[in-house]
Protein backbone atom coordinates (compact mmCIF):
# COMPACT_ATOMS: atom_id res chain seq x y z
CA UNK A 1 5.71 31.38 -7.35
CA UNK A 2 4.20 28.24 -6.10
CA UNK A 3 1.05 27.53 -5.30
CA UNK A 4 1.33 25.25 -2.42
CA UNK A 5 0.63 25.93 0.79
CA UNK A 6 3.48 25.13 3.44
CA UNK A 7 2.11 21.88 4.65
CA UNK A 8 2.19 20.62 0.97
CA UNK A 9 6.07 21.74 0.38
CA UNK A 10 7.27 20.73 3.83
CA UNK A 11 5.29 16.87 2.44
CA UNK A 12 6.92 17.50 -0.77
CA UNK A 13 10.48 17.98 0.96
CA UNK A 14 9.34 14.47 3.55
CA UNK A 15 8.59 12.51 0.20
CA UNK A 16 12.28 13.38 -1.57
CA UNK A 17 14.11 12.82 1.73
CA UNK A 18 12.56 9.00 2.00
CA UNK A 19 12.98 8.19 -1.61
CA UNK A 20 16.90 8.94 -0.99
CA UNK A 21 16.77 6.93 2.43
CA UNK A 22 15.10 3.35 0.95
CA UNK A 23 16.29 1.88 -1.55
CA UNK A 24 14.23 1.27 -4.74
CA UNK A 25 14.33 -0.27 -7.99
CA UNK A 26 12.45 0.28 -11.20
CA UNK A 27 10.93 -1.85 -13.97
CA UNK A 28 9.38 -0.24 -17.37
CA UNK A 29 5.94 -2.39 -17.49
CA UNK A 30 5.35 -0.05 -21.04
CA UNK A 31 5.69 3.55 -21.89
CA UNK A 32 5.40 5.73 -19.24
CA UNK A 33 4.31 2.69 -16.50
CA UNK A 34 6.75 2.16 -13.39
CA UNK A 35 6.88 -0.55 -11.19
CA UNK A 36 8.81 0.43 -8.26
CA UNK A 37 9.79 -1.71 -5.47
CA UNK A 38 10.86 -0.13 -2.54
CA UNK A 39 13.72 -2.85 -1.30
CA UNK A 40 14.05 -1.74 2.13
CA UNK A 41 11.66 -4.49 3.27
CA UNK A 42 12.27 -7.91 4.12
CA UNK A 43 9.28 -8.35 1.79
CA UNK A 44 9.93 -6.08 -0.93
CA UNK A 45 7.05 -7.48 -3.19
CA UNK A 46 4.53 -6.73 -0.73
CA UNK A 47 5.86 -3.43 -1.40
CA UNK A 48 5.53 -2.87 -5.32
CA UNK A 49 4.02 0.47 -6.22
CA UNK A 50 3.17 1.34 -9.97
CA UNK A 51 3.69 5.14 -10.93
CA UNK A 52 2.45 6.37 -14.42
CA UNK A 53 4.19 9.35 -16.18
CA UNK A 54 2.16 11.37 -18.97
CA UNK A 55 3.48 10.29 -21.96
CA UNK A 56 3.14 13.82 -23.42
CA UNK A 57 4.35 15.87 -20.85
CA UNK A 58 6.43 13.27 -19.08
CA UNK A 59 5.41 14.74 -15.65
CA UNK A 60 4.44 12.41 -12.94
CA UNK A 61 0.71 11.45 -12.72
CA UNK A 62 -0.58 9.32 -10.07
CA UNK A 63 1.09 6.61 -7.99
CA UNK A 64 -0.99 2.78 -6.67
CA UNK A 65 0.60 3.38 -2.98
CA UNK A 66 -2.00 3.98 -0.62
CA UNK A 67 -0.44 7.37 0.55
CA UNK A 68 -0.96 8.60 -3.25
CA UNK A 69 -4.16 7.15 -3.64
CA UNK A 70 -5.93 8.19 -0.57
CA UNK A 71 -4.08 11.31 0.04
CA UNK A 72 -3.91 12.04 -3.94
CA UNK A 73 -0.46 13.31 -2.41
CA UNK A 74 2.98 13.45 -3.74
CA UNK A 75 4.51 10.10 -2.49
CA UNK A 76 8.35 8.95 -2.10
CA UNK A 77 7.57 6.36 -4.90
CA UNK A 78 6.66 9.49 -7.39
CA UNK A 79 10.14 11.09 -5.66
CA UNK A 80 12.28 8.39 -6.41
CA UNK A 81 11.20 8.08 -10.12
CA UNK A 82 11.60 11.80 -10.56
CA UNK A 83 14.90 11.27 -9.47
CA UNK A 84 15.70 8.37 -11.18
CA UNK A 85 14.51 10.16 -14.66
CA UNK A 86 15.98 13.36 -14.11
CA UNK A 87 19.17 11.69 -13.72
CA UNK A 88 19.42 9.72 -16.79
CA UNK A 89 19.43 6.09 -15.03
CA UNK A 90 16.09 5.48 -15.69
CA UNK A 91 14.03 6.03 -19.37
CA UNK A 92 10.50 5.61 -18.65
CA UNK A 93 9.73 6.11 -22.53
CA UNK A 94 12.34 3.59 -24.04
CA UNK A 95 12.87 3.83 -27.89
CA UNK A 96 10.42 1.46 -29.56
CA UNK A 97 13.46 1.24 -32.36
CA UNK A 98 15.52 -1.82 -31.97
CA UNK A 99 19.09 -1.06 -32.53
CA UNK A 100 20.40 -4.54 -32.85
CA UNK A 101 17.93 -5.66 -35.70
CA UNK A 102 19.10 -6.56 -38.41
CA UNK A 103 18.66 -4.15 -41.77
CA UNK A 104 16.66 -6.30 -44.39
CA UNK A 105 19.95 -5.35 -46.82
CA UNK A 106 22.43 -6.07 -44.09
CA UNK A 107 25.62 -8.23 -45.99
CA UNK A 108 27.81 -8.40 -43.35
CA UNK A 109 28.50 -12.29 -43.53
CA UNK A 110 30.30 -11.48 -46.97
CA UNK A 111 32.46 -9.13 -45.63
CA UNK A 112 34.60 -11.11 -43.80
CA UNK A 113 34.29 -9.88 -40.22
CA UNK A 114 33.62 -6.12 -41.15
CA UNK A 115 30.40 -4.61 -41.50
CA UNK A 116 28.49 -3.70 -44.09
CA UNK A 117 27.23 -0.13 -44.35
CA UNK A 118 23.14 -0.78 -43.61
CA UNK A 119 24.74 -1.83 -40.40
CA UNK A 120 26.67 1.28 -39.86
CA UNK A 121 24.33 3.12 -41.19
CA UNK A 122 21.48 2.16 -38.27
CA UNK A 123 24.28 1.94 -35.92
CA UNK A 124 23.86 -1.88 -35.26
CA UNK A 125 27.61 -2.23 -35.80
CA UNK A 126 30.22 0.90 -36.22
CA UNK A 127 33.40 0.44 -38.25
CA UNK A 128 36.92 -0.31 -36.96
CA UNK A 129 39.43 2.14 -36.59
């Protein structure tokens, strides 16, 4: 059962119909930090929000926008990176691991083209069929 009052929900519903209206785009600053940028403006950089995500729970915290900020209230920038993460096109806690290093053992330039198994192994390179 929620605990919101009516007014809250029906804001709630308000923020999640704008973030699907405007159109936004995300960067990763670091771990759990999102710079969104609402591109329906002419000026979109006058328009750059950042929204933090506990890094624990991975639920939305707080947002910079003014509506957030003085309203502490659940803004269309917070919607649209719920969305965004729920949906798998956004990963606000990338993998520190990089895939495409290279394994201290790695030997693929002996091999001729194929790769050596530290490669596969890591999955920098997979084998051919």
């Amino acid at each position: 059962m929620s605990t919101k009052s009516p007014s809250e929900l029906e804001a709630d519903e308000t923020a999640q119909n704008r973030a699907q209206w405007e159109q936004f785009s995300f960067d990763v600053d670091s771990l759990g930090l999102i710079k969104v940028t609402n591109e329906s403006h002419e000026n979109s950089e006058a328009h750059q929000y950042t929204v933090s995500i506990d890094d624990v729970t991975e639920e939305l915290m707080a947002c910079t926008c003014p509506h957030h900020v003085h309203r502490n209230a659940y803004c269309k920038h917070m919607a649209a990176v719920e969305t965004a993460t729920d949906d798998g096109t956004l990963e606000a806690f990338p993998s520190e691991d990089k895939d495409d290093a290279e394994p201290e053992d790695c030997d693929c330039d002996g091999l001729g083209g194929l790769p050596c198994w530290p490669c596969v192994r890591v999955g920098r390179k997979e084998l051919p069929n």
